[in-house]
C-alpha atoms as a PDB file:
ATOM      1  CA  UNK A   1     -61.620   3.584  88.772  1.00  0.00           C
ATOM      2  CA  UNK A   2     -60.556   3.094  85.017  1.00  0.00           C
ATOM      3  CA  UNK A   3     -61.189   5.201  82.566  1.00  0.00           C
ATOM      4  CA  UNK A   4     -60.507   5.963  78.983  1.00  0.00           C
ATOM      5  CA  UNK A   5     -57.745   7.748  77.535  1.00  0.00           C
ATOM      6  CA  UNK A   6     -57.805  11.615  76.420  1.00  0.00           C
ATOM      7  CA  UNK A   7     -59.840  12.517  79.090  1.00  0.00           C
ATOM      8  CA  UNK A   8     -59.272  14.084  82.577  1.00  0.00           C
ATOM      9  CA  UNK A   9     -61.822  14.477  85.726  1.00  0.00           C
ATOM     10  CA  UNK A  10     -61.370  16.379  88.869  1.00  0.00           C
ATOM     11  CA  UNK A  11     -63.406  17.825  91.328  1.00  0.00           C
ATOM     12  CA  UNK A  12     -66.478  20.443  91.724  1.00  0.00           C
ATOM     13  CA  UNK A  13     -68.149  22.367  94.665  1.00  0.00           C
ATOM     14  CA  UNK A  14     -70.076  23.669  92.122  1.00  0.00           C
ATOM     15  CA  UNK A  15     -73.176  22.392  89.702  1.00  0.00           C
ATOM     16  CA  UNK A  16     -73.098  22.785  86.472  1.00  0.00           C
ATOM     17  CA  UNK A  17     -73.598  26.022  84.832  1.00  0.00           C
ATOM     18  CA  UNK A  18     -75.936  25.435  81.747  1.00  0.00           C
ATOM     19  CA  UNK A  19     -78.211  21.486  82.442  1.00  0.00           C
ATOM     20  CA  UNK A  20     -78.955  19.302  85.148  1.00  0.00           C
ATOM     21  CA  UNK A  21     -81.276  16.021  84.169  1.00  0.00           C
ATOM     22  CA  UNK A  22     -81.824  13.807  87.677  1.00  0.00           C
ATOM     23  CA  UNK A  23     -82.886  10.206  86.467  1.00  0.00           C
ATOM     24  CA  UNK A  24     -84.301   7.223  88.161  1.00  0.00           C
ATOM     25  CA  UNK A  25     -82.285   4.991  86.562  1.00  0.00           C
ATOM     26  CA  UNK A  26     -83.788   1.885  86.748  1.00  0.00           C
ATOM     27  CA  UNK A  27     -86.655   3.164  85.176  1.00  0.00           C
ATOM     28  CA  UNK A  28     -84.029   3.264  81.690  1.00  0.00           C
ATOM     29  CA  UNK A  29     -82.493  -0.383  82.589  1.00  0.00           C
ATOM     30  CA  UNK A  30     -85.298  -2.174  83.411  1.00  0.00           C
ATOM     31  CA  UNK A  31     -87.230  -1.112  80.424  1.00  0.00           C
ATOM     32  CA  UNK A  32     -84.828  -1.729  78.137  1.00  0.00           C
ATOM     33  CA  UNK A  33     -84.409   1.982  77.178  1.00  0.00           C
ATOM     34  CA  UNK A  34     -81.011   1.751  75.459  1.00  0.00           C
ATOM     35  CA  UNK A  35     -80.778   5.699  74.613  1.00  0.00           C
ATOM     36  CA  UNK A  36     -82.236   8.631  76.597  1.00  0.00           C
ATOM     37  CA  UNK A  37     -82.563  12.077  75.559  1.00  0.00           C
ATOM     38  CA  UNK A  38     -83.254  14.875  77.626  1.00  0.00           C
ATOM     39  CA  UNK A  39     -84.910  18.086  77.259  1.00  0.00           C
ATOM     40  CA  UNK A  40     -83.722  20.971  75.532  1.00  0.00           C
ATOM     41  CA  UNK A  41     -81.016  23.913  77.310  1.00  0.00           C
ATOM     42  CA  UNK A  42     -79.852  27.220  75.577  1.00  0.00           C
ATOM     43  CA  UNK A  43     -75.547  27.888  75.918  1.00  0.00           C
ATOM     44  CA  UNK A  44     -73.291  29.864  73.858  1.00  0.00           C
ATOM     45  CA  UNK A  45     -76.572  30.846  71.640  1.00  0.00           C
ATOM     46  CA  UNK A  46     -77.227  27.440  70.671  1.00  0.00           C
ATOM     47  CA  UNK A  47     -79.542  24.654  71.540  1.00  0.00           C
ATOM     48  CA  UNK A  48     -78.531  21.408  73.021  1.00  0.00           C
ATOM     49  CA  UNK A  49     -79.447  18.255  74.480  1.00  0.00           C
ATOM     50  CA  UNK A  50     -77.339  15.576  76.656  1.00  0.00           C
ATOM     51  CA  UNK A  51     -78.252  11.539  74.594  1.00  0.00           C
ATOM     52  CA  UNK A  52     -77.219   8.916  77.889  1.00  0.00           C
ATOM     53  CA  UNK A  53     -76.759   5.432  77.011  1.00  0.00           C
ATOM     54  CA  UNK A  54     -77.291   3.679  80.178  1.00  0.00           C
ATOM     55  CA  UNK A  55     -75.595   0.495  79.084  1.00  0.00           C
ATOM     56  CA  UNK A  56     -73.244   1.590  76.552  1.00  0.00           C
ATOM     57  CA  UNK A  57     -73.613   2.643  73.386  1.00  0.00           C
ATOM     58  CA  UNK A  58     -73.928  -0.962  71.104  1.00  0.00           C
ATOM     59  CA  UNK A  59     -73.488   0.879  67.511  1.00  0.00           C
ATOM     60  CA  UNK A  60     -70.191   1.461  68.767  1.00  0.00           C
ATOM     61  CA  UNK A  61     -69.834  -1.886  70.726  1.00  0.00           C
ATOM     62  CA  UNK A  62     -69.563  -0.353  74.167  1.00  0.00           C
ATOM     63  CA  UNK A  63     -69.687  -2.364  76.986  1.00  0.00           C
ATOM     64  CA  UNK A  64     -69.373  -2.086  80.924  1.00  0.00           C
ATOM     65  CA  UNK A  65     -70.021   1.463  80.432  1.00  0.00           C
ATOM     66  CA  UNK A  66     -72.340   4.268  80.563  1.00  0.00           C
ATOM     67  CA  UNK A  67     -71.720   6.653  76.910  1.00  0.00           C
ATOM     68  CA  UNK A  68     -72.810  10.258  77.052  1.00  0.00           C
ATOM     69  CA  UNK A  69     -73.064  12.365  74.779  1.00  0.00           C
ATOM     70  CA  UNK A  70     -73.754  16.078  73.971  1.00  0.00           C
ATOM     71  CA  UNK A  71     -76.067  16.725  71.113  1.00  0.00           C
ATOM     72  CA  UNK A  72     -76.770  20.052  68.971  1.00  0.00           C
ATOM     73  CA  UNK A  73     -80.293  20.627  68.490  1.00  0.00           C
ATOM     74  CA  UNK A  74     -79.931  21.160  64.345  1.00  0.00           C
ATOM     75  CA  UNK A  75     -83.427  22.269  63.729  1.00  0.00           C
ATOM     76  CA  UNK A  76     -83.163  25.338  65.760  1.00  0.00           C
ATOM     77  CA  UNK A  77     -83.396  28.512  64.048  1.00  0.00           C
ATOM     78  CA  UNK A  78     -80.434  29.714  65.417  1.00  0.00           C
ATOM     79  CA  UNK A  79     -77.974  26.973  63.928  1.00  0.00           C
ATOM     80  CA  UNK A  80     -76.622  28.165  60.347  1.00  0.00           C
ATOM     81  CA  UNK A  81     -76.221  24.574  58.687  1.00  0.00           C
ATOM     82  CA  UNK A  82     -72.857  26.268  56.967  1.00  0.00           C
ATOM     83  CA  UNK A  83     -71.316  26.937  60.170  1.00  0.00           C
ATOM     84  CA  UNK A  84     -69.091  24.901  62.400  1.00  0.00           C
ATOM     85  CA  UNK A  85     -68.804  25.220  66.162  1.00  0.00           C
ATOM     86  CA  UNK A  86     -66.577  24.306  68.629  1.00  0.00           C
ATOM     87  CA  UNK A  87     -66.946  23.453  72.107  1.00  0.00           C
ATOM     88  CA  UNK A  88     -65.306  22.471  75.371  1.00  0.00           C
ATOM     89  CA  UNK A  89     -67.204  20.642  76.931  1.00  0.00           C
ATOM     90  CA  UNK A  90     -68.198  19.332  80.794  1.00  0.00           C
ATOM     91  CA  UNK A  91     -70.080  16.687  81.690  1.00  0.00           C
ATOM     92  CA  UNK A  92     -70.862  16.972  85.677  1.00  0.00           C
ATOM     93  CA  UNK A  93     -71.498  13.427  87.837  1.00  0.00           C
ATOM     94  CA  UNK A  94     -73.513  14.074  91.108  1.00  0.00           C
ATOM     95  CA  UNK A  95     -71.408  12.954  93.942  1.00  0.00           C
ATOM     96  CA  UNK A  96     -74.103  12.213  96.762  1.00  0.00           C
ATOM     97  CA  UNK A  97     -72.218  11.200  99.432  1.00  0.00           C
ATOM     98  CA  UNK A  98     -69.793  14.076  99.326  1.00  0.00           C
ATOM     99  CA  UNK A  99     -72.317  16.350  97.953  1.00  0.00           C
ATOM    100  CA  UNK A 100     -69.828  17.584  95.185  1.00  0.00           C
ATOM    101  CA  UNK A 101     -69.542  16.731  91.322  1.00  0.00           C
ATOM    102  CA  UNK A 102     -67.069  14.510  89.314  1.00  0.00           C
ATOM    103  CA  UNK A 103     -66.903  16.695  85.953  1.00  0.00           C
ATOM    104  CA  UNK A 104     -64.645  15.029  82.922  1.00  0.00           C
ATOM    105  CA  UNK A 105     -63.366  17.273  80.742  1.00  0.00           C
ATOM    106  CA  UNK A 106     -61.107  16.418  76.884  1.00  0.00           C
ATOM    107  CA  UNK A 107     -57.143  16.848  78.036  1.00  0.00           C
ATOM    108  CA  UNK A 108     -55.950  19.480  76.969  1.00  0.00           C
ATOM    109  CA  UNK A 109     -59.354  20.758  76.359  1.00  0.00           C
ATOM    110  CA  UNK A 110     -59.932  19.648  73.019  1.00  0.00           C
ATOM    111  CA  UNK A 111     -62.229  21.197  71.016  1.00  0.00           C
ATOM    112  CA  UNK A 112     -65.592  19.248  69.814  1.00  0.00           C
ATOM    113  CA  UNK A 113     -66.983  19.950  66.490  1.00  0.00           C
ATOM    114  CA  UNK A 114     -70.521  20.580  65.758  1.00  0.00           C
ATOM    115  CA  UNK A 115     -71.756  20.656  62.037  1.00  0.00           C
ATOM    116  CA  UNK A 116     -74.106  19.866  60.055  1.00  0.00           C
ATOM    117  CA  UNK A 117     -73.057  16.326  59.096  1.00  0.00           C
ATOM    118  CA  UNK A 118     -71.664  16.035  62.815  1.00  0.00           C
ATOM    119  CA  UNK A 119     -74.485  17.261  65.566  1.00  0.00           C
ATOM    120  CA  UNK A 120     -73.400  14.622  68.049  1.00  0.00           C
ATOM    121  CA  UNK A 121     -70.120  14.346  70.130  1.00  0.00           C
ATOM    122  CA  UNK A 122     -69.470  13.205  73.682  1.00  0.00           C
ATOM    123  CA  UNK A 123     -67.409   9.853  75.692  1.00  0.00           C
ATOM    124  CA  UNK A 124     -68.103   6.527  74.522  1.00  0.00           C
ATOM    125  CA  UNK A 125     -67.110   4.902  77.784  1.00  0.00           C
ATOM    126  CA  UNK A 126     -67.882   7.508  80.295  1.00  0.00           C
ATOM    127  CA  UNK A 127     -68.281   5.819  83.187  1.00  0.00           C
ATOM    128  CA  UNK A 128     -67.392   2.256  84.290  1.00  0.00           C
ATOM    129  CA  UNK A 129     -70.416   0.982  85.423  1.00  0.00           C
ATOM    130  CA  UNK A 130     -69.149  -1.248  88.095  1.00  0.00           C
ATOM    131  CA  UNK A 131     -68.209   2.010  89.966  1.00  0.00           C
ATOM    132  CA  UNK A 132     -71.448   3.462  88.941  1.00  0.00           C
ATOM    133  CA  UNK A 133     -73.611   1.009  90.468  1.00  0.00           C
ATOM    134  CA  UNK A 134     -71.142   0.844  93.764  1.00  0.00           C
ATOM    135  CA  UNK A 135     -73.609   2.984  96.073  1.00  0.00           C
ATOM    136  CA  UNK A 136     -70.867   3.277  98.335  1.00  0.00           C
ATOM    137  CA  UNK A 137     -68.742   5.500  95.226  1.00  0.00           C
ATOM    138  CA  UNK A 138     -72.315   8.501  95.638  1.00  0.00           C
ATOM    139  CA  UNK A 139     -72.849   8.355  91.828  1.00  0.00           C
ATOM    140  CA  UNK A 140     -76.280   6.289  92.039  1.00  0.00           C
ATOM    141  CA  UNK A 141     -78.002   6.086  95.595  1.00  0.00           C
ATOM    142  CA  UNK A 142     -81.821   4.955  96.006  1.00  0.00           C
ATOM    143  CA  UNK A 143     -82.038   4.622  92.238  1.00  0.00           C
ATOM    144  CA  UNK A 144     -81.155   8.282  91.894  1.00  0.00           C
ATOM    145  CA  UNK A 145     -78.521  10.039  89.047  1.00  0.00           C
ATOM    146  CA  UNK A 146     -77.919  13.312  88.457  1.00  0.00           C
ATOM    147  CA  UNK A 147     -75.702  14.347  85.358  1.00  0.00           C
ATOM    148  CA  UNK A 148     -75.318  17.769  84.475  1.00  0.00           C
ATOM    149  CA  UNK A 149     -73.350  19.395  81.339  1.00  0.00           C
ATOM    150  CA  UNK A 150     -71.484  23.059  80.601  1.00  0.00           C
ATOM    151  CA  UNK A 151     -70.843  24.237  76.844  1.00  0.00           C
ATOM    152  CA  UNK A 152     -68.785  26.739  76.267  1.00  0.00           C
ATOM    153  CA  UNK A 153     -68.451  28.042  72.386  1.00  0.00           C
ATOM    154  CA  UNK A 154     -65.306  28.523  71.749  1.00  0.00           C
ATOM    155  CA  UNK A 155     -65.120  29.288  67.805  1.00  0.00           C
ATOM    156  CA  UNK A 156     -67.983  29.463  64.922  1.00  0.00           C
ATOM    157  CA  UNK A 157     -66.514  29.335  61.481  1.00  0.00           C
ATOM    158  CA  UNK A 158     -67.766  28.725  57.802  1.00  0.00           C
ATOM    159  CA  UNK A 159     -67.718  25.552  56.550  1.00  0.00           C
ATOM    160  CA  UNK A 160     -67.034  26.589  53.164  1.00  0.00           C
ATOM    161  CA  UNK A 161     -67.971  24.258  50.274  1.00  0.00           C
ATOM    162  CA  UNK A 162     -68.583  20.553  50.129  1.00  0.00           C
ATOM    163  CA  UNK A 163     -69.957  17.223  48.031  1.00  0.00           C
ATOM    164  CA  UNK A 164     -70.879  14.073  48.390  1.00  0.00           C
ATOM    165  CA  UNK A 165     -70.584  11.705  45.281  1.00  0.00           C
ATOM    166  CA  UNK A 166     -72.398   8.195  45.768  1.00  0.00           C
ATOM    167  CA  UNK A 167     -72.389   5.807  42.633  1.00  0.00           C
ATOM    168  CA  UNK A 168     -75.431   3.586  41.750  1.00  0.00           C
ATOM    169  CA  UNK A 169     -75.234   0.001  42.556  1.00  0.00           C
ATOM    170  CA  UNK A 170     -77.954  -1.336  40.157  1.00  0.00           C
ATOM    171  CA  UNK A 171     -78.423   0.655  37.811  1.00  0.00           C
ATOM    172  CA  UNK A 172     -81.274   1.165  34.854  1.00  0.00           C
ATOM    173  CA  UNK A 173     -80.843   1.851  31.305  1.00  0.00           C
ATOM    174  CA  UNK A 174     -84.246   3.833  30.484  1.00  0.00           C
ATOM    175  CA  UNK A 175     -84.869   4.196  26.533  1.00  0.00           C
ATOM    176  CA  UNK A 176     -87.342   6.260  24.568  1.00  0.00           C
ATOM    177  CA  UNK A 177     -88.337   6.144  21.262  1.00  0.00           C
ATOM    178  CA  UNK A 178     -89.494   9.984  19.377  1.00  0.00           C
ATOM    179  CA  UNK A 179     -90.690   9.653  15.617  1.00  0.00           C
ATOM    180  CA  UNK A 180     -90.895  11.963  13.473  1.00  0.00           C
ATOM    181  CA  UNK A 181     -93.787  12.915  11.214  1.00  0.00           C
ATOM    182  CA  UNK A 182     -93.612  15.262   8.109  1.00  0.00           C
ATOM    183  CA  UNK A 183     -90.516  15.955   7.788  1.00  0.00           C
ATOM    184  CA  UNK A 184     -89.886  17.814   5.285  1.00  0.00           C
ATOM    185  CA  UNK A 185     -92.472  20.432   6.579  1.00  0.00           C
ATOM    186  CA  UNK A 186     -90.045  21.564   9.579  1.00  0.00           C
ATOM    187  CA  UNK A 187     -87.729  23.012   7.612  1.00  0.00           C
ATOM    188  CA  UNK A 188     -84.272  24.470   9.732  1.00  0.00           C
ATOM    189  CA  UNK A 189     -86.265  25.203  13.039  1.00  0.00           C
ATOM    190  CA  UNK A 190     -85.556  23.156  16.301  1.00  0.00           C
ATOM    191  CA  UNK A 191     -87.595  20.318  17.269  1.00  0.00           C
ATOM    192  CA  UNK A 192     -88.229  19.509  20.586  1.00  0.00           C
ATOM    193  CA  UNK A 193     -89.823  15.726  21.479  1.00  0.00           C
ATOM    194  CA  UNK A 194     -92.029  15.497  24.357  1.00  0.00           C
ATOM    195  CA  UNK A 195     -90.434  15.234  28.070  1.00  0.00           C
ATOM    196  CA  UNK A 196     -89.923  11.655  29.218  1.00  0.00           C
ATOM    197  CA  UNK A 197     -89.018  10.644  32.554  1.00  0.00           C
ATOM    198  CA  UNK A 198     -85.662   8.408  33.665  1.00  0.00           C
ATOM    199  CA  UNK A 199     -86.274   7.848  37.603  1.00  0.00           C
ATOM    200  CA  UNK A 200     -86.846  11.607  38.895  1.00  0.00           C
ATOM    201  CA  UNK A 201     -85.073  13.714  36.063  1.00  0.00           C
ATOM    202  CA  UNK A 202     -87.374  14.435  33.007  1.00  0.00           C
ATOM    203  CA  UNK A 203     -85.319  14.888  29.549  1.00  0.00           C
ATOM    204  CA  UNK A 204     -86.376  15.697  25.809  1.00  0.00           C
ATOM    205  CA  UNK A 205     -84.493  15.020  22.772  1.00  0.00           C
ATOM    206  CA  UNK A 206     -83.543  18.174  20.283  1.00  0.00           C
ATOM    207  CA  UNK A 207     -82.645  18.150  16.538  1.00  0.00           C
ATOM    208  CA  UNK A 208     -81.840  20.751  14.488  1.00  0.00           C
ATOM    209  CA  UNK A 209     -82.331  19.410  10.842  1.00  0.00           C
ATOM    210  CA  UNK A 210     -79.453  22.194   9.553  1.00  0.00           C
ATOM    211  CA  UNK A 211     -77.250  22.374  12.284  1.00  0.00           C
ATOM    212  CA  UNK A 212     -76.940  24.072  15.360  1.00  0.00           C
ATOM    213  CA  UNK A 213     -73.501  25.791  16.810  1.00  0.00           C
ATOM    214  CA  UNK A 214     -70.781  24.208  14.793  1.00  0.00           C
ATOM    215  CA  UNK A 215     -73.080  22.460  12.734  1.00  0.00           C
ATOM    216  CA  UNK A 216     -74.492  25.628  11.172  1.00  0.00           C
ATOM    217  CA  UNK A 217     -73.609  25.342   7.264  1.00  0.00           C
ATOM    218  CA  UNK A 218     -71.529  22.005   7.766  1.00  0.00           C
ATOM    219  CA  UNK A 219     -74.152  20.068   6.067  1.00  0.00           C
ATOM    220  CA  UNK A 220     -75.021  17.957   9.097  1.00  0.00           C
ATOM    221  CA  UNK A 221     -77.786  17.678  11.554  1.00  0.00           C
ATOM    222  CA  UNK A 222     -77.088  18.195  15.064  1.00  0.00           C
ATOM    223  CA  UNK A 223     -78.675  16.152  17.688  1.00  0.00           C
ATOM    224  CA  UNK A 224     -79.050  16.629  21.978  1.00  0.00           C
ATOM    225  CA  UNK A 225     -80.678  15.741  24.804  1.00  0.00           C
ATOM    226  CA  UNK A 226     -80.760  17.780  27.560  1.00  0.00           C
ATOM    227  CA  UNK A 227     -83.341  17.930  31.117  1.00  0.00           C
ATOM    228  CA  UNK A 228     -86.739  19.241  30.587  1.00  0.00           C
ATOM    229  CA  UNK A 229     -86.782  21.141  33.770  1.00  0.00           C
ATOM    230  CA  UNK A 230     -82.966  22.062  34.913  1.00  0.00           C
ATOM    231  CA  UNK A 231     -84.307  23.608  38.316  1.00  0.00           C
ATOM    232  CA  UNK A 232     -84.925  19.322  39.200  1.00  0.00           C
ATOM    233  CA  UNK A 233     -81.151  19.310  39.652  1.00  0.00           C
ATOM    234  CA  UNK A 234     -80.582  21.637  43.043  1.00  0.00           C
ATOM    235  CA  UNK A 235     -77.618  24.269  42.729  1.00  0.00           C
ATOM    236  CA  UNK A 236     -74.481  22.437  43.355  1.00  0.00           C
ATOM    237  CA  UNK A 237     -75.831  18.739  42.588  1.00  0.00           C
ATOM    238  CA  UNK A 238     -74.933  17.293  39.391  1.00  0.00           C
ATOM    239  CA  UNK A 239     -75.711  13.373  37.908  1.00  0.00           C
ATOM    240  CA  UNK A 240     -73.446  10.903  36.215  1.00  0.00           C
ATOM    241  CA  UNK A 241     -75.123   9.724  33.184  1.00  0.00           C
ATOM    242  CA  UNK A 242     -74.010   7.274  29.922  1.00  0.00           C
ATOM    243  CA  UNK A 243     -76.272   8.653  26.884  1.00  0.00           C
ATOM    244  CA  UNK A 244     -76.554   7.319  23.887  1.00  0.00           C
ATOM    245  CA  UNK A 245     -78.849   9.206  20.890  1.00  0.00           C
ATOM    246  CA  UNK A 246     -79.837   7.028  17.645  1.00  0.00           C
ATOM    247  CA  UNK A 247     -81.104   7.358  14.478  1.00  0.00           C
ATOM    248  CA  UNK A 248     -82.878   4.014  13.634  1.00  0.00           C
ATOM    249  CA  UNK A 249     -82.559   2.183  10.551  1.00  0.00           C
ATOM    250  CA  UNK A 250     -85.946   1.640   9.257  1.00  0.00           C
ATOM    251  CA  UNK A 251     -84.745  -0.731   6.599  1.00  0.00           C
ATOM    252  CA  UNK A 252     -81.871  -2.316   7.272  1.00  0.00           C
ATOM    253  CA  UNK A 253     -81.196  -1.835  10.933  1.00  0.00           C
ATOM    254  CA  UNK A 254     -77.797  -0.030   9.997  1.00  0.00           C
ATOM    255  CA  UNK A 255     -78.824   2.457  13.088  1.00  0.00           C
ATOM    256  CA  UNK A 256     -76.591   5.610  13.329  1.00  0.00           C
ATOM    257  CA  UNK A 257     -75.636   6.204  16.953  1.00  0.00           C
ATOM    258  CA  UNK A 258     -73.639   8.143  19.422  1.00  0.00           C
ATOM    259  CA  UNK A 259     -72.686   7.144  22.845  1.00  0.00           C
ATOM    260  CA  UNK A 260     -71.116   8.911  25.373  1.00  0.00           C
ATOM    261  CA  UNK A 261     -70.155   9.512  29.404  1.00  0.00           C
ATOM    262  CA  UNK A 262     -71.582  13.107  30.580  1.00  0.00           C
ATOM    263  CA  UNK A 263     -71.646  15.026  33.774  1.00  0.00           C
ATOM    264  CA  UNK A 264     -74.917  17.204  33.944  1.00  0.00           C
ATOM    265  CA  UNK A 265     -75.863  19.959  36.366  1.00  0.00           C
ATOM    266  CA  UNK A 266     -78.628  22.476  36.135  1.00  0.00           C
ATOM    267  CA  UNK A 267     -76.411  24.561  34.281  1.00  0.00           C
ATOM    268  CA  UNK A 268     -75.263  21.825  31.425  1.00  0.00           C
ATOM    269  CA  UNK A 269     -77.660  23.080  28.751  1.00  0.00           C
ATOM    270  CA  UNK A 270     -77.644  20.571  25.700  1.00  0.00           C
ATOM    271  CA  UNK A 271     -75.962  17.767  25.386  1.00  0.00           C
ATOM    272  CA  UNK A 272     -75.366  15.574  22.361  1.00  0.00           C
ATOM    273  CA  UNK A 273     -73.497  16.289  18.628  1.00  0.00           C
ATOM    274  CA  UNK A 274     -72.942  19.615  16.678  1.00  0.00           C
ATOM    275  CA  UNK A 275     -72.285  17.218  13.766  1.00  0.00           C
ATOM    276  CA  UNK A 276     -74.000  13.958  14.386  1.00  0.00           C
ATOM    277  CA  UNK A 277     -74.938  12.549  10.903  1.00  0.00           C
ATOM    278  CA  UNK A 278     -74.510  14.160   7.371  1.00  0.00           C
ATOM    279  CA  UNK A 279     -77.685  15.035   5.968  1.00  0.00           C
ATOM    280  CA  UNK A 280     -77.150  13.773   2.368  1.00  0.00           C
ATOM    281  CA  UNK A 281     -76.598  10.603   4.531  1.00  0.00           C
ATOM    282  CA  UNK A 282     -79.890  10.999   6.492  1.00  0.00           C
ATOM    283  CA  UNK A 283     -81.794  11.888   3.626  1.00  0.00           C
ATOM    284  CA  UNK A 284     -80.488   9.421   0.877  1.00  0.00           C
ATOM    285  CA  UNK A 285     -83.383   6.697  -0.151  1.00  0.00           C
ATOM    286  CA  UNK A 286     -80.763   4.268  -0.171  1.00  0.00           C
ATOM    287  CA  UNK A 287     -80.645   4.054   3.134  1.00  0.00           C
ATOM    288  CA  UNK A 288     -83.531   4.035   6.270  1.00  0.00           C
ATOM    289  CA  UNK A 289     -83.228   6.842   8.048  1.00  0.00           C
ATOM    290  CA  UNK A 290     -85.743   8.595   6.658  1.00  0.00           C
ATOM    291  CA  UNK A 291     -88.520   6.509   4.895  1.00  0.00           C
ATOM    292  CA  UNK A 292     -91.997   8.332   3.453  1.00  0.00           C
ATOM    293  CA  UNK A 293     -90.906  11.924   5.404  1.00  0.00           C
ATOM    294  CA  UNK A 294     -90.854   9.903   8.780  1.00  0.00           C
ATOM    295  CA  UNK A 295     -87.681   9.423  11.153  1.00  0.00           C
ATOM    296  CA  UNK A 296     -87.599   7.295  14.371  1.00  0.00           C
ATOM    297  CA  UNK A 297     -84.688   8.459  16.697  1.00  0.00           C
ATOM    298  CA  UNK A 298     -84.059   7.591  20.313  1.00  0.00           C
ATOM    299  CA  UNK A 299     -81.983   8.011  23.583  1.00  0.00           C
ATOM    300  CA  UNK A 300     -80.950   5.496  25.857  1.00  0.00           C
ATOM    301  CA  UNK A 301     -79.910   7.340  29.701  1.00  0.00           C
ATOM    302  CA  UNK A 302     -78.390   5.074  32.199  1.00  0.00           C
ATOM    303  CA  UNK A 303     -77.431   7.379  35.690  1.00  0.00           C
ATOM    304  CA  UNK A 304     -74.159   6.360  37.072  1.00  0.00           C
ATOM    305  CA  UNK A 305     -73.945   8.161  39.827  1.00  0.00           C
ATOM    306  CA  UNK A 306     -75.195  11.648  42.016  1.00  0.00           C
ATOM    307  CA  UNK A 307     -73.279  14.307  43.545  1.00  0.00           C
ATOM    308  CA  UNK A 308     -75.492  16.195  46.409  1.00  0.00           C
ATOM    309  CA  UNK A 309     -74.081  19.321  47.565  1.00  0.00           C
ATOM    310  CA  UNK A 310     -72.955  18.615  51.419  1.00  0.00           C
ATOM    311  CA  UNK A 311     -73.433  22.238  52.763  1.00  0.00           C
END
């Protein structure tokens, strides 16, 4: 019998210690059931469940062979998704002839990791199924399998910190204009537009017509953006973004812009220019920026990319 390399088999009087699934198996053949999952066991204070590919596992282009595998049940309450655990693991073959098991085992016990972006681990070519069908070899007799399975937890440990950063194909540009009405009547307080949505993040635009940080006493006005609701962005996730906040020329189209790359997280707070446009410039009536106490400004946000926190 052939068999893959890094793995060993030898002998049992014994069944397994944890799961034992007995399987008519023409039942998963003949109905073209290309993956089988049995029930649920408890081992090492997890939950588990064996995934049997009666003809070979095709994602991974198995062929002539039976893959098994060994799953982790994530959804249990008693798997910390920050944790990773490592088994050695035995997967038990009924023998019916001799009345004994064929258990294959990792050389040099190897240890399989379970996490939560790996709950699934086990022998792509288990068992040749030439051999397997051979009724004369006691693996499958009258239609009848048994496979069995024993976990042992070797080592939990934390997985510590982790992110995954996936950039946007085809991207969109989303633009929104704010005007500004009465002017003059603000005086130096903040004003705030009103939230506007690009995709699932909502953002609003901020001036401060006498500065703000830096800006304070510089004799410019200081323009931002920043998200409407920072709690949208989960702890740990952040978004690539190209920004770009205008001041539009009402006259002459000359419009006064800034343009920029920014990362922003929950945390990033405003983001934009301390000093963004001189205010003798803004105000002159020489130019359009602000015509009969009314200013139109806008911002252009174009996500790049998202980083999800993995754990």
């Amino acid at each position: 019998m052939d068999f893959q390399d890094g793995i060993s088999r030898f002998i049992s009087n014994s069944p397994p210690a944890h799961y034992l699934v007995k399987i008519q198996f023409s039942l998963l053949t003949n109905n073209s059931i290309e993956r089988y999952e049995s029930g649920i066991f408890e081992a090492g204070g997890y939950k588990w469940n064996l995934i049997l590919y009666p003809s070979g596992n095709k994602g991974k282009n198995v062929k002539d062979h039976i893959s098994l595998y060994l799953a982790l049940d994530g959804t249990s309450s008693s798997f910390n998704p920050d944790w990773e655990i490592c088994v050695n693991l035995h997967i038990f073959v009924l023998d019916q002839n001799n009345h004994n098991y064929l258990v294959t085992q990792d050389t040099i016990k190897r240890e399989r990791r379970y996490n939560k972006m790996n709950i699934e681990s086990g022998f792509d070519e288990f068992f040749p199924l030439k051999d397997f069908n051979d009724s004369s070899k006691g693996y499958l007799v009258d239609d009848i399998c048994t496979f069995g399975a024993e976990v042992f937890v070797c080592k939990e440990r934390n997985m510590g910190k982790g992110e995954s950063l996936a950039m946007i194909k085809d991207v969109i540009t989303y633009k929104q204009r704010w005007r500004i009405d009465n002017y003059s009547g603000f005086g130096s307080e903040c004003l705030e537009s009103k939230p506007f949505n690009t995709g699932k993040y909502k953002w609003i635009m901020k001036l401060y017509p006498k500065g703000h940080g830096s800006g304070i006493g510089s004799g410019y006005l200081s323009l931002y953006i920043a998200l409407a609701d920072p709690t949208s962005l989960l702890s740990r996730s952040k978004i690539y973004t190209q920004i770009t906040l205008r001041i539009l020329d009402q006259k002459q189209s000359n419009d006064w812009f800034g343009k920029g790359n920014y990362w922003v997280s929950g945390s990033s707070g405003e983001i934009g220019y301390h000093r963004f446009m001189l205010l003798n410039n803004f105000t002159s009536q020489y130019n359009g920026y602000l015509v009969k106490d009314s200013s139109l400004l806008e911002a252009e946000v174009t996500i790049l990319g998202v980083v999800d926190a993995l754990f």
